[in-house]
Protein backbone atom coordinates (compact mmCIF):
# COMPACT_ATOMS: atom_id res chain seq x y z
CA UNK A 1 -0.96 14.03 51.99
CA UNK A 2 -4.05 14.59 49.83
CA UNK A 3 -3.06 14.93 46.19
CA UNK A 4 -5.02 17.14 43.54
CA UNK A 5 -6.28 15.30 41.05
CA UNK A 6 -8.23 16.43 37.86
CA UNK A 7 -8.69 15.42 33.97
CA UNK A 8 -9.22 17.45 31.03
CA UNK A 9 -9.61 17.26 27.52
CA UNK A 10 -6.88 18.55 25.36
CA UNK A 11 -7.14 17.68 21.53
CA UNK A 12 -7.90 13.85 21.18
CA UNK A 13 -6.58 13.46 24.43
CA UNK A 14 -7.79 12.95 28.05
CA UNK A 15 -4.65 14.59 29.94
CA UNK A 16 -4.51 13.44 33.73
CA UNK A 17 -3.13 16.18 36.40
CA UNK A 18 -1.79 15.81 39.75
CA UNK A 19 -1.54 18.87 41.62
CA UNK A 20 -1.19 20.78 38.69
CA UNK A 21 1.06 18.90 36.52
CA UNK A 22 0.78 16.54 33.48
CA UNK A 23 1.13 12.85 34.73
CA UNK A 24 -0.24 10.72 31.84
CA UNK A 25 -2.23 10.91 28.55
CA UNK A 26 -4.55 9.00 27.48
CA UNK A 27 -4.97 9.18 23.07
CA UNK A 28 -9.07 8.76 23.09
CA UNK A 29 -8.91 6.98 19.56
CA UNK A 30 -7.69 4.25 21.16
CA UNK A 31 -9.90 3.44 23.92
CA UNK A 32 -11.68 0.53 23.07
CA UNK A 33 -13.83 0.14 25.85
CA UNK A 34 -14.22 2.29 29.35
CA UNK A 35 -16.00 0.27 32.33
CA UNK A 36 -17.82 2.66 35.13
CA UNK A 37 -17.53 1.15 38.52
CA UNK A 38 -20.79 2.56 40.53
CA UNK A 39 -22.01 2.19 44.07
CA UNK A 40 -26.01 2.12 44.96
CA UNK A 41 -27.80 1.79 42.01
CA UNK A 42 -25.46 4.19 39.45
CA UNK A 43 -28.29 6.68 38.91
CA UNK A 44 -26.43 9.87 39.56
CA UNK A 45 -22.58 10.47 38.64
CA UNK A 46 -21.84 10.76 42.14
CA UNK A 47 -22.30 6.98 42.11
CA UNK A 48 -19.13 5.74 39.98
CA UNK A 49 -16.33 4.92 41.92
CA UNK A 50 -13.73 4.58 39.30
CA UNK A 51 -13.66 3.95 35.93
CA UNK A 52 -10.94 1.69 33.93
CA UNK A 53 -10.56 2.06 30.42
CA UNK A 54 -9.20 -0.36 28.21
CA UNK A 55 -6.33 0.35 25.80
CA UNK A 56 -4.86 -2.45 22.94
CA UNK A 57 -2.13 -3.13 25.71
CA UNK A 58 -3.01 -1.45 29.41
CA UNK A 59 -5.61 -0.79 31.23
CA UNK A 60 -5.93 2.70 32.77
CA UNK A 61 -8.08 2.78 36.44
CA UNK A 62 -9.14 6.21 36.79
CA UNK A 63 -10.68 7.11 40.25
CA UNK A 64 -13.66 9.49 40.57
CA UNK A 65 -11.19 11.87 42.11
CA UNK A 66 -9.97 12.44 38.49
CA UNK A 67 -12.73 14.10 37.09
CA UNK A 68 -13.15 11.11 34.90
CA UNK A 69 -17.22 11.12 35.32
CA UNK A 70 -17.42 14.68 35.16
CA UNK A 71 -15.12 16.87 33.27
CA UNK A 72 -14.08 14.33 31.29
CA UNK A 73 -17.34 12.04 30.10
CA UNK A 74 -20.16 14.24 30.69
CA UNK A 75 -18.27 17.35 28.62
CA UNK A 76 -18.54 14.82 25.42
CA UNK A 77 -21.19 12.94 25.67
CA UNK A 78 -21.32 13.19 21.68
CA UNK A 79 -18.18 11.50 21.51
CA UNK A 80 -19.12 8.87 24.08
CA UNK A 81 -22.45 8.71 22.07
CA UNK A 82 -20.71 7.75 18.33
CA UNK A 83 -18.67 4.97 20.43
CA UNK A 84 -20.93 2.45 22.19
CA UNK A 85 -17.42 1.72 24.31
CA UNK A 86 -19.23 2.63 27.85
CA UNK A 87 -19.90 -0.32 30.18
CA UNK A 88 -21.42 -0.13 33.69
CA UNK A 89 -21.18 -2.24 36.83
CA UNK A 90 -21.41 -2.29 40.46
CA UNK A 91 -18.37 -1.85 43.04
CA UNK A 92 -19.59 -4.99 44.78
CA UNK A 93 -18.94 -7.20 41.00
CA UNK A 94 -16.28 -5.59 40.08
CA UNK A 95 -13.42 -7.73 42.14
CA UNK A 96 -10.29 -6.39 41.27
CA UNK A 97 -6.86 -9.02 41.75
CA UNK A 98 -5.61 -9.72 45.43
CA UNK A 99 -3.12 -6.99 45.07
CA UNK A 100 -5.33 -4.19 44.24
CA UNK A 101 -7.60 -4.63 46.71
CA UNK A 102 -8.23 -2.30 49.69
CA UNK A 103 -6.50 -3.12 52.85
CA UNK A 104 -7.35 -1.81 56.23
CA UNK A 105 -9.78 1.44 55.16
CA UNK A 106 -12.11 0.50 58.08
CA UNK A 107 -13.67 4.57 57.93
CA UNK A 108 -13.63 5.11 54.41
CA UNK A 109 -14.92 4.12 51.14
CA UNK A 110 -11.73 2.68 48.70
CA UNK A 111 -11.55 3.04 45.51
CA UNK A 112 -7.78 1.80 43.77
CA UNK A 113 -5.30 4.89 43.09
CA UNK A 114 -4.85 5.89 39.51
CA UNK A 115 -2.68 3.38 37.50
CA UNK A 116 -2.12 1.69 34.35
CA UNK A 117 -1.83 -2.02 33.97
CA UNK A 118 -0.57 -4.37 31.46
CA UNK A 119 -4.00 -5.63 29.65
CA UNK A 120 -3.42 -8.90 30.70
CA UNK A 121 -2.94 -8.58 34.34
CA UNK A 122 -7.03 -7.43 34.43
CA UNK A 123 -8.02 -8.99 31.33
CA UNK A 124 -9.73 -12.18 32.82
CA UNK A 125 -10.85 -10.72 36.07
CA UNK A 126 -12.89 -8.54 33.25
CA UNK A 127 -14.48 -11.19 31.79
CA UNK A 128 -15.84 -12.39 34.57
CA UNK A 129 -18.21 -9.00 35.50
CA UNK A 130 -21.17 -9.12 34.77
CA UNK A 131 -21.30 -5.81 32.25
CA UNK A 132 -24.05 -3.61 31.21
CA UNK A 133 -24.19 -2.05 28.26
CA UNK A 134 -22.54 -0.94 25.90
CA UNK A 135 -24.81 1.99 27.64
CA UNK A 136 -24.24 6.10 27.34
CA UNK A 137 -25.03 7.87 30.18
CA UNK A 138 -28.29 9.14 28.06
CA UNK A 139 -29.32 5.69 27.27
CA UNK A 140 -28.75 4.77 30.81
CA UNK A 141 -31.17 7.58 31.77
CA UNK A 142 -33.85 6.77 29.75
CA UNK A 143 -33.81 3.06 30.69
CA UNK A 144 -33.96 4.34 34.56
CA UNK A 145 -36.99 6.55 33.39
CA UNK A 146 -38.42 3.75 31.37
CA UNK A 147 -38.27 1.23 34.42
CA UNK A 148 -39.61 3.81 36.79
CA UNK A 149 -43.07 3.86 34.79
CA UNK A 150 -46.30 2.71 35.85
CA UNK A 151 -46.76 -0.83 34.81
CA UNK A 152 -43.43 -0.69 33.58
CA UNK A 153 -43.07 -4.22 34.38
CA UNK A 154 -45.64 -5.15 31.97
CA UNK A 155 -43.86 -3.73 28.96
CA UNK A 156 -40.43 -4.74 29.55
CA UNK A 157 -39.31 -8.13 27.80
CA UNK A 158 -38.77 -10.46 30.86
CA UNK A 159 -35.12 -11.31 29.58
CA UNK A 160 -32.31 -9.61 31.48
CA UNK A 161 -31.73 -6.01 30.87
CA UNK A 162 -27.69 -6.71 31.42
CA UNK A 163 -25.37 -7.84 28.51
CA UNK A 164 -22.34 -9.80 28.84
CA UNK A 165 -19.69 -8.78 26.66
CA UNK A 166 -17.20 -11.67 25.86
CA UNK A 167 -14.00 -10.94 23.05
């Protein structure tokens, strides 16, 4: 059975649907940080997977299924924008625990189902990505468009582009 899923804003919350009715809430003053899990290179928002965002006490996993790219991030990117909260990094870093993990899904991509978590049961897998950002979609954009310039090379310090963030 395929299930319906889509996101919405509703006030200062991101409401989560499942074939038309309210499952979960998410109250966006307390998201302290939202990590976008993309495939190939993360250029377009077809790219992210799922996203997780990180509460004082849970983590939520939203997958892309949810609108959570779409609906939900792109229809404020001013709010996204005031919060440098977004982090970015790819489906082949982001190793989620044993029991998350895809099992036999031989003929399709697998991205986990929507959940929430107690904080501490992802917390240190986390901390060991390798994060980008804190990185709006804009910023992210411009970056691309910076990189893809002739000689770009030449004008980019040769540090690494990618930021670890460690609490």
């Amino acid at each position: 059975m395929n299930l319906n899923w889509r996101t919405s804003w509703q006030g200062e919350d991101i409401v989560v649907y499942r074939d038309g009715k309210v499952v979960d809430r998410v109250h966006t003053p307390d998201i302290q940080r939202v990590m976008l899990v993309y495939r190939n290179a993360g250029d377009t928002p077809g790219d992210v997977a799922f996203a997780i965002v990180e509460l004082p006490n849970e983590h939520v996993i939203f997958p892309a299924e949810t609108g959570i790219t779409g609906r939900v991030h792109f229809e404020r990117l001013s709010f996204w924008a005031r919060r440098p909260c977004v982090y970015w990094v790819g489906v082949h870093e982001a190793v989620l625990p044993v029991r998350h993990r895809p099992r036999l899904w031989f003929l399709r991509r697998w991205t986990p189902p929507f959940m929430r978590l107690p904080r501490a049961e992802l917390e240190s897998v986390i901390d060991s990505w390798p994060l980008e950002g804190p990185q709006s979609w804009e910023e992210r954009k411009e970056q691309r468009v910076q990189r893809s310039l002739p000689f770009a090379d030449l004008a980019l310090p040769h540090a690494d582009y990618r930021q670890r963030r460690r609490a």
